[in-house]
N, C-alpha and C. Protein backbone atom coordinates (compact mmCIF):
# COMPACT_ATOMS: atom_id res chain seq x y z
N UNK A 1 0.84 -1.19 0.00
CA UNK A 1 0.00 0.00 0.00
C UNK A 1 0.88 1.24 0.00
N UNK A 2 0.41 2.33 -0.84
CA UNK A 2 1.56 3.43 -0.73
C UNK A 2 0.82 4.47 0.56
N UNK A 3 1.70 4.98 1.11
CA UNK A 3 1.09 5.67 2.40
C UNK A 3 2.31 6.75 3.02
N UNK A 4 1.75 7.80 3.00
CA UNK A 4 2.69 8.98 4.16
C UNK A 4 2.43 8.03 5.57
N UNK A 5 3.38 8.53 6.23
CA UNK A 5 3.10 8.31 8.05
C UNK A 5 2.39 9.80 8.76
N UNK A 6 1.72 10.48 7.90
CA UNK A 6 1.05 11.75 8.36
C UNK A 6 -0.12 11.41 9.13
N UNK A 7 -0.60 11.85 10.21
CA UNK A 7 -2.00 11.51 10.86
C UNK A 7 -2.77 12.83 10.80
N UNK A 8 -2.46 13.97 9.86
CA UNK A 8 -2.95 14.97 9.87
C UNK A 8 -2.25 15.65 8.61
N UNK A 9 -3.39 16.45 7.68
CA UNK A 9 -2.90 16.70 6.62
C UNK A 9 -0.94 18.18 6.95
N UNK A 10 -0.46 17.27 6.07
CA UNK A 10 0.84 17.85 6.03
C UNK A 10 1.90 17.97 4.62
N UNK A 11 2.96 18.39 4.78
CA UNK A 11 3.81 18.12 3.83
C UNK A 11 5.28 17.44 4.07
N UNK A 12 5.50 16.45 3.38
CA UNK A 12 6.13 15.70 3.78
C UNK A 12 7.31 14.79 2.56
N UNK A 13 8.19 13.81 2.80
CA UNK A 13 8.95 12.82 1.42
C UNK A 13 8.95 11.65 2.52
N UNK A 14 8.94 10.76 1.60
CA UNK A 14 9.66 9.21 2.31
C UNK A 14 9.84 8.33 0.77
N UNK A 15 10.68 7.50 1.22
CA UNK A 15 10.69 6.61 -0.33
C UNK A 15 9.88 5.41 0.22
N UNK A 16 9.55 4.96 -0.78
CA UNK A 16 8.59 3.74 -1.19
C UNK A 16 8.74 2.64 -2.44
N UNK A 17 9.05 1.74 -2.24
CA UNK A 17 9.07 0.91 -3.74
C UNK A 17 10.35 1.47 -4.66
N UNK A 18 11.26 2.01 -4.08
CA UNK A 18 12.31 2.59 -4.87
C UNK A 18 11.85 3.38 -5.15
N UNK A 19 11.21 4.15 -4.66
CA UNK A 19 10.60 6.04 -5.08
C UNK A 19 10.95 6.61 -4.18
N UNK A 20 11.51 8.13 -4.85
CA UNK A 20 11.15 8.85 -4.34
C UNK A 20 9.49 9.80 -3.59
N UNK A 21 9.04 10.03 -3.15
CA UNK A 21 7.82 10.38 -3.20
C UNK A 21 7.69 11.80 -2.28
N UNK A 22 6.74 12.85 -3.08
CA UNK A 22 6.77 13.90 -1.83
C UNK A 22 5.10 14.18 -1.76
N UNK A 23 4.61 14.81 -0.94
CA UNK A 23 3.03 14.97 -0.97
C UNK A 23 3.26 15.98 0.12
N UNK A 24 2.06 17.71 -0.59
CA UNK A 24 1.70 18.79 -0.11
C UNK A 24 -0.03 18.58 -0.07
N UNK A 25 -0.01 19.09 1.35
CA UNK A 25 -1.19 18.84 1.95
C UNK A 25 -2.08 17.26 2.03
N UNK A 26 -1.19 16.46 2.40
CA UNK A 26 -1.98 15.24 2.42
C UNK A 26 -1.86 14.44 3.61
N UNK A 27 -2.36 13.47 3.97
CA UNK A 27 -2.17 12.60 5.01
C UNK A 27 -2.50 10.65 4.78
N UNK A 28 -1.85 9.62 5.47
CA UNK A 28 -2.23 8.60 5.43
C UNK A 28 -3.75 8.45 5.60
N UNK A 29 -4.42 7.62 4.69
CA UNK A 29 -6.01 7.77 4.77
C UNK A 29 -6.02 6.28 5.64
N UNK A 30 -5.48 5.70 6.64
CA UNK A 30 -6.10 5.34 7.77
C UNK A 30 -5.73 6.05 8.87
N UNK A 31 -5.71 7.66 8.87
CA UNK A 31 -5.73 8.52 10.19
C UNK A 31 -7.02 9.20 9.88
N UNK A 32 -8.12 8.80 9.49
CA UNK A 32 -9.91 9.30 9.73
C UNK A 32 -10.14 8.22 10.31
N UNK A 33 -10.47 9.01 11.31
CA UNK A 33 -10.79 8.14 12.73
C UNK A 33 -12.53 7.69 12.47
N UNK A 34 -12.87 8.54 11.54
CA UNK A 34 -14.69 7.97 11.32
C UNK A 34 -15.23 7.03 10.75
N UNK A 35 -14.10 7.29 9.36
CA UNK A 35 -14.74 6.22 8.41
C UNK A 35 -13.54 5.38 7.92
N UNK A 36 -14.14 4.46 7.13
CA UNK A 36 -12.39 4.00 6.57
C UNK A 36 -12.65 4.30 4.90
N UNK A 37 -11.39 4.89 4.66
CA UNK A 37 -11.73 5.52 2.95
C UNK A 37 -10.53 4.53 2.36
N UNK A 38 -9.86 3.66 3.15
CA UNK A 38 -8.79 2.99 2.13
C UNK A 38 -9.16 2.07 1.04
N UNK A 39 -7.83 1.92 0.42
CA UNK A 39 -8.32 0.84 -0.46
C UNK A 39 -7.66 -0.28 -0.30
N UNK A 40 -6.49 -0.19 0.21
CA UNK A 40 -5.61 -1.61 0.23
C UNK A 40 -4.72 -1.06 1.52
N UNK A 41 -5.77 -0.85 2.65
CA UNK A 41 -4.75 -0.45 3.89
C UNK A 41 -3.72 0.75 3.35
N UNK A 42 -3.92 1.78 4.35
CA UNK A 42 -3.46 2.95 4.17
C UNK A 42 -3.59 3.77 2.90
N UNK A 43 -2.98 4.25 2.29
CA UNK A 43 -3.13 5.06 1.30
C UNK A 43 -2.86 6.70 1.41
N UNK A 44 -2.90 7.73 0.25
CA UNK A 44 -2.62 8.48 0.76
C UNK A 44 -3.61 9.17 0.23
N UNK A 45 -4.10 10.35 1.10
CA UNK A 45 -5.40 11.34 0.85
C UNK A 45 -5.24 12.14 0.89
N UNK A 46 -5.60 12.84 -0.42
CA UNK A 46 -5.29 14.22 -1.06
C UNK A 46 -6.50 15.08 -0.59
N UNK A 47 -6.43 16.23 -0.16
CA UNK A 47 -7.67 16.97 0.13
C UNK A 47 -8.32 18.17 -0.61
N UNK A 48 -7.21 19.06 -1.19
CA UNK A 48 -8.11 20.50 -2.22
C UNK A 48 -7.06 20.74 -2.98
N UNK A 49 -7.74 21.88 -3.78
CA UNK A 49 -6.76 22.43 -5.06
C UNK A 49 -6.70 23.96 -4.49
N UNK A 50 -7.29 25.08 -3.48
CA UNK A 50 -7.08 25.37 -3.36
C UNK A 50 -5.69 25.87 -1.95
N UNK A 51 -4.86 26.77 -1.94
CA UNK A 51 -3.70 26.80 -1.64
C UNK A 51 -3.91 26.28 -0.05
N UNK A 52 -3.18 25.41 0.79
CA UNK A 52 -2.65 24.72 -0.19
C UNK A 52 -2.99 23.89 -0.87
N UNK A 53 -2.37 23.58 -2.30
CA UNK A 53 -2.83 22.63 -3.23
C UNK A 53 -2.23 21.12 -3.00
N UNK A 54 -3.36 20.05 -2.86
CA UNK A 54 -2.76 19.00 -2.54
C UNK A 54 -2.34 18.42 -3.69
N UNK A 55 -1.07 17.66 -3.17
CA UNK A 55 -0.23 16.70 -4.69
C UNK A 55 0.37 15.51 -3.90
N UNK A 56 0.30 14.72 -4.93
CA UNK A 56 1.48 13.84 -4.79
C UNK A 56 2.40 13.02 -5.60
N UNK A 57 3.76 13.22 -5.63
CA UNK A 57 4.99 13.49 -6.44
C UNK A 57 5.56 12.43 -6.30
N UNK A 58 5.60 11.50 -7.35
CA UNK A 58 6.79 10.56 -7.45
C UNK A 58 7.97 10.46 -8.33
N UNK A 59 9.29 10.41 -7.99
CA UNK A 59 10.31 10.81 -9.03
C UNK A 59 10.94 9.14 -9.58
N UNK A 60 11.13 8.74 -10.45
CA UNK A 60 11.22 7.69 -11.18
C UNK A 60 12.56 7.95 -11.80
N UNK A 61 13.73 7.45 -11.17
CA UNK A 61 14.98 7.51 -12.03
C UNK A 61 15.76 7.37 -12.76
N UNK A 62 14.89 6.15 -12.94
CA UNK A 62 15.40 5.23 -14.63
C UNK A 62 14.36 4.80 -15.54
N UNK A 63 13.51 5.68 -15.67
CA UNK A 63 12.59 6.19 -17.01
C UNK A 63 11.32 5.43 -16.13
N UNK A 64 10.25 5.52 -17.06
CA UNK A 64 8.71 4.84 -16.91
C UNK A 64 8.10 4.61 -17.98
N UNK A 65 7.91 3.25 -18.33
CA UNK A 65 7.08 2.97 -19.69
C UNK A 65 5.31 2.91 -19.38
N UNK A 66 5.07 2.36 -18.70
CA UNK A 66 3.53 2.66 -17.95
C UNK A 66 3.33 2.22 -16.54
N UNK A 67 2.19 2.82 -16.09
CA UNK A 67 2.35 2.99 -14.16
C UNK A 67 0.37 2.99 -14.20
N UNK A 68 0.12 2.68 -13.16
CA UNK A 68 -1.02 2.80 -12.99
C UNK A 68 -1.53 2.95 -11.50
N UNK A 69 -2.71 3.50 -11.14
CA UNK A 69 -3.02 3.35 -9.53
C UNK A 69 -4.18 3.56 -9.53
N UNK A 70 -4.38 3.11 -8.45
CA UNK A 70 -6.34 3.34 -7.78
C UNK A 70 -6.21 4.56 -7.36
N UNK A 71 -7.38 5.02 -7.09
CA UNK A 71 -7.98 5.98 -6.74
C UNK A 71 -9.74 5.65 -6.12
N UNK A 72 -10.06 6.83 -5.27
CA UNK A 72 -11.21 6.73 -4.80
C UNK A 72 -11.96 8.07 -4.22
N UNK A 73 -12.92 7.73 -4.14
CA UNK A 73 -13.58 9.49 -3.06
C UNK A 73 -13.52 9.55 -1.72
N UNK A 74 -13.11 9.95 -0.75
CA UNK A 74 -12.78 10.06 0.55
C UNK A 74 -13.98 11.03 0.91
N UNK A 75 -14.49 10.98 2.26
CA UNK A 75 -15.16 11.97 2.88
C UNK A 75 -16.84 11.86 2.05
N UNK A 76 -17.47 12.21 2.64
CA UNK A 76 -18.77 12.26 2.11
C UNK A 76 -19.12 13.46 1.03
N UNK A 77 -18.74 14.63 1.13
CA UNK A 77 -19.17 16.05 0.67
C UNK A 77 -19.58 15.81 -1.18
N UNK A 78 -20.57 16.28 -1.31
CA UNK A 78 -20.57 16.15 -2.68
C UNK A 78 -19.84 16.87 -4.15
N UNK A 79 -19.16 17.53 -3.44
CA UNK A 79 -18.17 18.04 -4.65
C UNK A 79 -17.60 17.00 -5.67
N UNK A 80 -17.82 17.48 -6.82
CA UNK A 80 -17.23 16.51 -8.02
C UNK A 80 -15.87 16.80 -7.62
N UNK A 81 -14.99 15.33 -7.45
CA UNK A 81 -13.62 15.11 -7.78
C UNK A 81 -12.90 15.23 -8.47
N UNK A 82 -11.80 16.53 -8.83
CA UNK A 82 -11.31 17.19 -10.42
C UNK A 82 -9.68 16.67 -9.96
N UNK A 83 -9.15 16.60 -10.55
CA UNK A 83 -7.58 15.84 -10.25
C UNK A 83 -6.94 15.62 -11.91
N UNK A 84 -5.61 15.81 -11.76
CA UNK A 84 -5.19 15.83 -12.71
C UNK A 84 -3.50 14.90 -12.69
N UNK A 85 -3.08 14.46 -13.90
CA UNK A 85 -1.80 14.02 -13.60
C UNK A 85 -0.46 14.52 -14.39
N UNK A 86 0.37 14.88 -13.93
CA UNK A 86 1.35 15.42 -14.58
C UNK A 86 2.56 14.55 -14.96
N UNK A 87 3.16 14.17 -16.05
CA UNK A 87 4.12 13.32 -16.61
C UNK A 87 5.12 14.12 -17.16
N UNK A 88 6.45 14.61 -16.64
CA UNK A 88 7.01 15.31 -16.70
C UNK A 88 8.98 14.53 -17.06
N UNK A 89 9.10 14.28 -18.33
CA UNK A 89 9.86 13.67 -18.72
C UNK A 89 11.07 14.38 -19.90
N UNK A 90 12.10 14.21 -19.67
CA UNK A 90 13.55 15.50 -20.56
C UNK A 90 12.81 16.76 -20.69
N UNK A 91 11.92 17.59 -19.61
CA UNK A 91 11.80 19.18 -19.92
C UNK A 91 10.38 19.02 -20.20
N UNK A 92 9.85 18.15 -21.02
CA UNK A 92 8.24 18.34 -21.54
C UNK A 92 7.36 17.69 -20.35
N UNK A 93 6.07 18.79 -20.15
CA UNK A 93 5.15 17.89 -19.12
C UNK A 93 4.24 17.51 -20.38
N UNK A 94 3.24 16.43 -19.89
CA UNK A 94 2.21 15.95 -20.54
C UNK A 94 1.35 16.13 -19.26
N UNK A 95 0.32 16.69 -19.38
CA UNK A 95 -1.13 16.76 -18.69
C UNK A 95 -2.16 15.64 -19.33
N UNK A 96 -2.76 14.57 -17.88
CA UNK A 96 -3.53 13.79 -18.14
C UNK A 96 -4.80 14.43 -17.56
N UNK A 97 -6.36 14.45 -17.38
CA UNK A 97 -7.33 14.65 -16.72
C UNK A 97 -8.12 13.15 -15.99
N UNK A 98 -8.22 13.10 -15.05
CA UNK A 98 -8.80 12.02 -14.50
C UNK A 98 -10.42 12.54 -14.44
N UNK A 99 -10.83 11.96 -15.00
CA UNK A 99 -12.55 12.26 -15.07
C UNK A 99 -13.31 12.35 -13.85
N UNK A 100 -13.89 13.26 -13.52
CA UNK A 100 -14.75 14.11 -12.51
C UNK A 100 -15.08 12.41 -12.31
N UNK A 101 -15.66 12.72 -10.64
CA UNK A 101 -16.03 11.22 -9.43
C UNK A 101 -16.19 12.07 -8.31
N UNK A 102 -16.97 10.64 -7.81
CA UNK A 102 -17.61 11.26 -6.22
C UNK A 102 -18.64 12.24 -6.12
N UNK A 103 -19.60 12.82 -6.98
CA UNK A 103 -20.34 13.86 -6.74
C UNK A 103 -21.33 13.29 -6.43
N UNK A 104 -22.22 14.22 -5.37
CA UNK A 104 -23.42 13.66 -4.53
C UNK A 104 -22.76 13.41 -3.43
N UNK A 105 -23.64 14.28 -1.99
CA UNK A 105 -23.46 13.42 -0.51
C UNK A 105 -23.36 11.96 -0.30
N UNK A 106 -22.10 11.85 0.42
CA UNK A 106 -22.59 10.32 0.91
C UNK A 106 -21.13 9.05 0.73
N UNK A 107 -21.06 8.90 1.38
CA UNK A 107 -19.82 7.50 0.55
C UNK A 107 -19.92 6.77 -0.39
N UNK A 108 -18.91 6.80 -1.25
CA UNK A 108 -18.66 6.08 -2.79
C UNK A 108 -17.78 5.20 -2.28
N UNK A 109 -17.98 3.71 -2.44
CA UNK A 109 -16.31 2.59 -2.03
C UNK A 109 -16.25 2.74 -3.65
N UNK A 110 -16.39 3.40 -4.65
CA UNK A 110 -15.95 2.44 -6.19
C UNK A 110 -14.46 2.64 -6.04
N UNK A 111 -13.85 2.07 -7.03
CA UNK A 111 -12.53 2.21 -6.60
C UNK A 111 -12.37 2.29 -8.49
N UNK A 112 -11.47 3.14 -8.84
CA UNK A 112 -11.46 3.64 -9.99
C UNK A 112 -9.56 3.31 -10.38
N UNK A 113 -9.13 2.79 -11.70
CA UNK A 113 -7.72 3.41 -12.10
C UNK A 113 -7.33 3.72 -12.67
N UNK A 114 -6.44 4.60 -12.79
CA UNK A 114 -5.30 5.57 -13.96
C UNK A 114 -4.64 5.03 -14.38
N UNK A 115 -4.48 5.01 -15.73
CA UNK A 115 -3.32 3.78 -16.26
C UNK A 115 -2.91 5.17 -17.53
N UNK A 116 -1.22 4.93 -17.24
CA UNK A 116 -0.37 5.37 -18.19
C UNK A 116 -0.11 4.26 -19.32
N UNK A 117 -0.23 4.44 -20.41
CA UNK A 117 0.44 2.97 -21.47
C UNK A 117 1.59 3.49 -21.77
N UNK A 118 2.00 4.35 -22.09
CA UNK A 118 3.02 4.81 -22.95
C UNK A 118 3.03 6.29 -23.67
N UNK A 119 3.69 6.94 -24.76
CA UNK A 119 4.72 6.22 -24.82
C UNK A 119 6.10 5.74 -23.29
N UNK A 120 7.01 4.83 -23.58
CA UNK A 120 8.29 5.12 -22.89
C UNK A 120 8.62 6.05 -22.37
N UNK A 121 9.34 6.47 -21.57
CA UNK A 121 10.03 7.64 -21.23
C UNK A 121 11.50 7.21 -20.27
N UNK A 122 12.28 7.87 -20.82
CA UNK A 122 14.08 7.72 -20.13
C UNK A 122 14.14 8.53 -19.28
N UNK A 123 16.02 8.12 -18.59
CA UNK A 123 15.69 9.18 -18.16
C UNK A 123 14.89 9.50 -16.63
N UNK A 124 15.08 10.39 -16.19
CA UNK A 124 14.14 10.76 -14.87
C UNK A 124 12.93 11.05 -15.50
N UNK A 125 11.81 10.29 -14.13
CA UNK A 125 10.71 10.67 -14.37
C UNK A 125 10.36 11.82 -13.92
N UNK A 126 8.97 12.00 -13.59
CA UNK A 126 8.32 12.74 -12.03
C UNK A 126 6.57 12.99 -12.72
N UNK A 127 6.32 12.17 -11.64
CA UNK A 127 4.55 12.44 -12.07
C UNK A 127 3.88 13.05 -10.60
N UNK A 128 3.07 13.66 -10.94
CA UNK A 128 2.37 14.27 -9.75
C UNK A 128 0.67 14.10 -10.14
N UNK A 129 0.36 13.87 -9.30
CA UNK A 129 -1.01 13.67 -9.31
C UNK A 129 -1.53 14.73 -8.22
N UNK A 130 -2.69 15.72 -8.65
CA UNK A 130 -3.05 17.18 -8.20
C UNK A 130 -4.31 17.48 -8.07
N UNK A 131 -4.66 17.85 -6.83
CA UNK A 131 -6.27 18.86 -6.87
C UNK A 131 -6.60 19.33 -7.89
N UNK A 132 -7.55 20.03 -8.78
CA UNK A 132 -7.22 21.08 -9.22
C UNK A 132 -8.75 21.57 -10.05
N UNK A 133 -9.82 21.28 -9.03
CA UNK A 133 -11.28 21.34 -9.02
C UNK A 133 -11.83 23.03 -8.03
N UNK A 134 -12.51 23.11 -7.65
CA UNK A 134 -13.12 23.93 -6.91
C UNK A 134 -12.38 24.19 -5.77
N UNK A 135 -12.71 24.96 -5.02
CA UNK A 135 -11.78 25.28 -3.52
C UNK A 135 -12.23 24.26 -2.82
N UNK A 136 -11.82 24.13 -1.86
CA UNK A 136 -12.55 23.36 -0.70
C UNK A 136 -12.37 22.03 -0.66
N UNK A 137 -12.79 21.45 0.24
CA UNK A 137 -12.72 19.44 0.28
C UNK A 137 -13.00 19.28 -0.54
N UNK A 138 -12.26 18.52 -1.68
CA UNK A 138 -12.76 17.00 -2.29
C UNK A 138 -11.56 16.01 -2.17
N UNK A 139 -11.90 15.35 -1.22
CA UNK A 139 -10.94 14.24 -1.15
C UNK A 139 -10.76 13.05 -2.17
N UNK A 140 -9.28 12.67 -1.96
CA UNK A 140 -9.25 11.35 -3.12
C UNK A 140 -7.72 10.89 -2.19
N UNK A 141 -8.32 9.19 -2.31
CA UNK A 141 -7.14 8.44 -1.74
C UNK A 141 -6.22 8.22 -2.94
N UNK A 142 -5.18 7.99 -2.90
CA UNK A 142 -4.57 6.67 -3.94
C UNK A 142 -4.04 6.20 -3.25
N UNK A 143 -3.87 4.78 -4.08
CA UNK A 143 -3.25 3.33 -3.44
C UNK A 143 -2.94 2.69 -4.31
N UNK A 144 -2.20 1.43 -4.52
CA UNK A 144 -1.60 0.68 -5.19
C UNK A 144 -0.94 0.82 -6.64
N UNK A 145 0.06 2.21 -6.89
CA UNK A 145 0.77 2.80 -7.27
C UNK A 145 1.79 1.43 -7.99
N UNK A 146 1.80 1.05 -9.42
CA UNK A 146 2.34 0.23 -9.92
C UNK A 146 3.26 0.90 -11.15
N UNK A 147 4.36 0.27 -11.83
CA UNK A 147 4.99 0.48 -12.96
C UNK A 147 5.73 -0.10 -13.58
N UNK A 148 6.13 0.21 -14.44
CA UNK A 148 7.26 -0.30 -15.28
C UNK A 148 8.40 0.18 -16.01
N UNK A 149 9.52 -0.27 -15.81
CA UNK A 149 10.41 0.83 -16.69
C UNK A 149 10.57 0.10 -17.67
């Protein structure tokens, strides 16, 4: 499971799986003491796009041919879930959009994933996955963060 050791939204790095990894404004999503929003034990939960803007950054050092991860809606609030992913490889970013989720009060378990195919990429990576919807809560976990070089 990929997971900060945060019990309260923060900013923070730890490596994981041979990653680097950094995350602004986020926390391990088994520190909501109410509900459980994980998907595969722990995870990490992103909370808004406005400042601060939550992300989370993984740097990949010997290229990435495709990567994929879950995702989900955290928290009840009905705000549509806007998130975006950034693939940032020799100088060029590529912008992905992860399609609006979670709208309507109430808990969603679906569990949804992002899959990169390609092309390749050498080389250092760095993908960030980002708020970048309305102000305010809309939470989103990810978990099970996979790849390939």
């Amino acid at each position: 499971a990929l997971s900060t050791s945060s019990s309260t939204y923060s900013d923070g790095t730890y490596s994981a799986q041979g990653v680097e990894w950094s995350f602004v404004h986020a926390m391990n999503a088994t520190a909501v003491t109410d509900a459980d929003y994980t998907i595969d034990g722990a995870g990490v939960l992103l909370r808004r796009a406005n400042t601060p803007g939550s992300s989370l950054t993984g740097v990949f050092a010997n290229g990435l041919s495709a990567f994929s991860f879950e995702y989900r809606k955290a928290f009840t609030g009905g705000t549509p879930r806007a998130y975006k992913v950034d693939v940032t490889a020799n100088g060029q970013t590529v912008t992905y959009d992860i399609p609006a989720f979670g709208e309507g009060s109430g808990v969603q378990a679906t569990v949804y994933t992002f899959t990169y195919s390609g092309p390749a990429l050498t080389g250092s990576v760095t993908v960030k996955i980002y708020a970048t919807g309305a102000d305010g809560n809309q939470q989103m976990v990810i978990d099970n963060f996979t790849w390939s070089v």
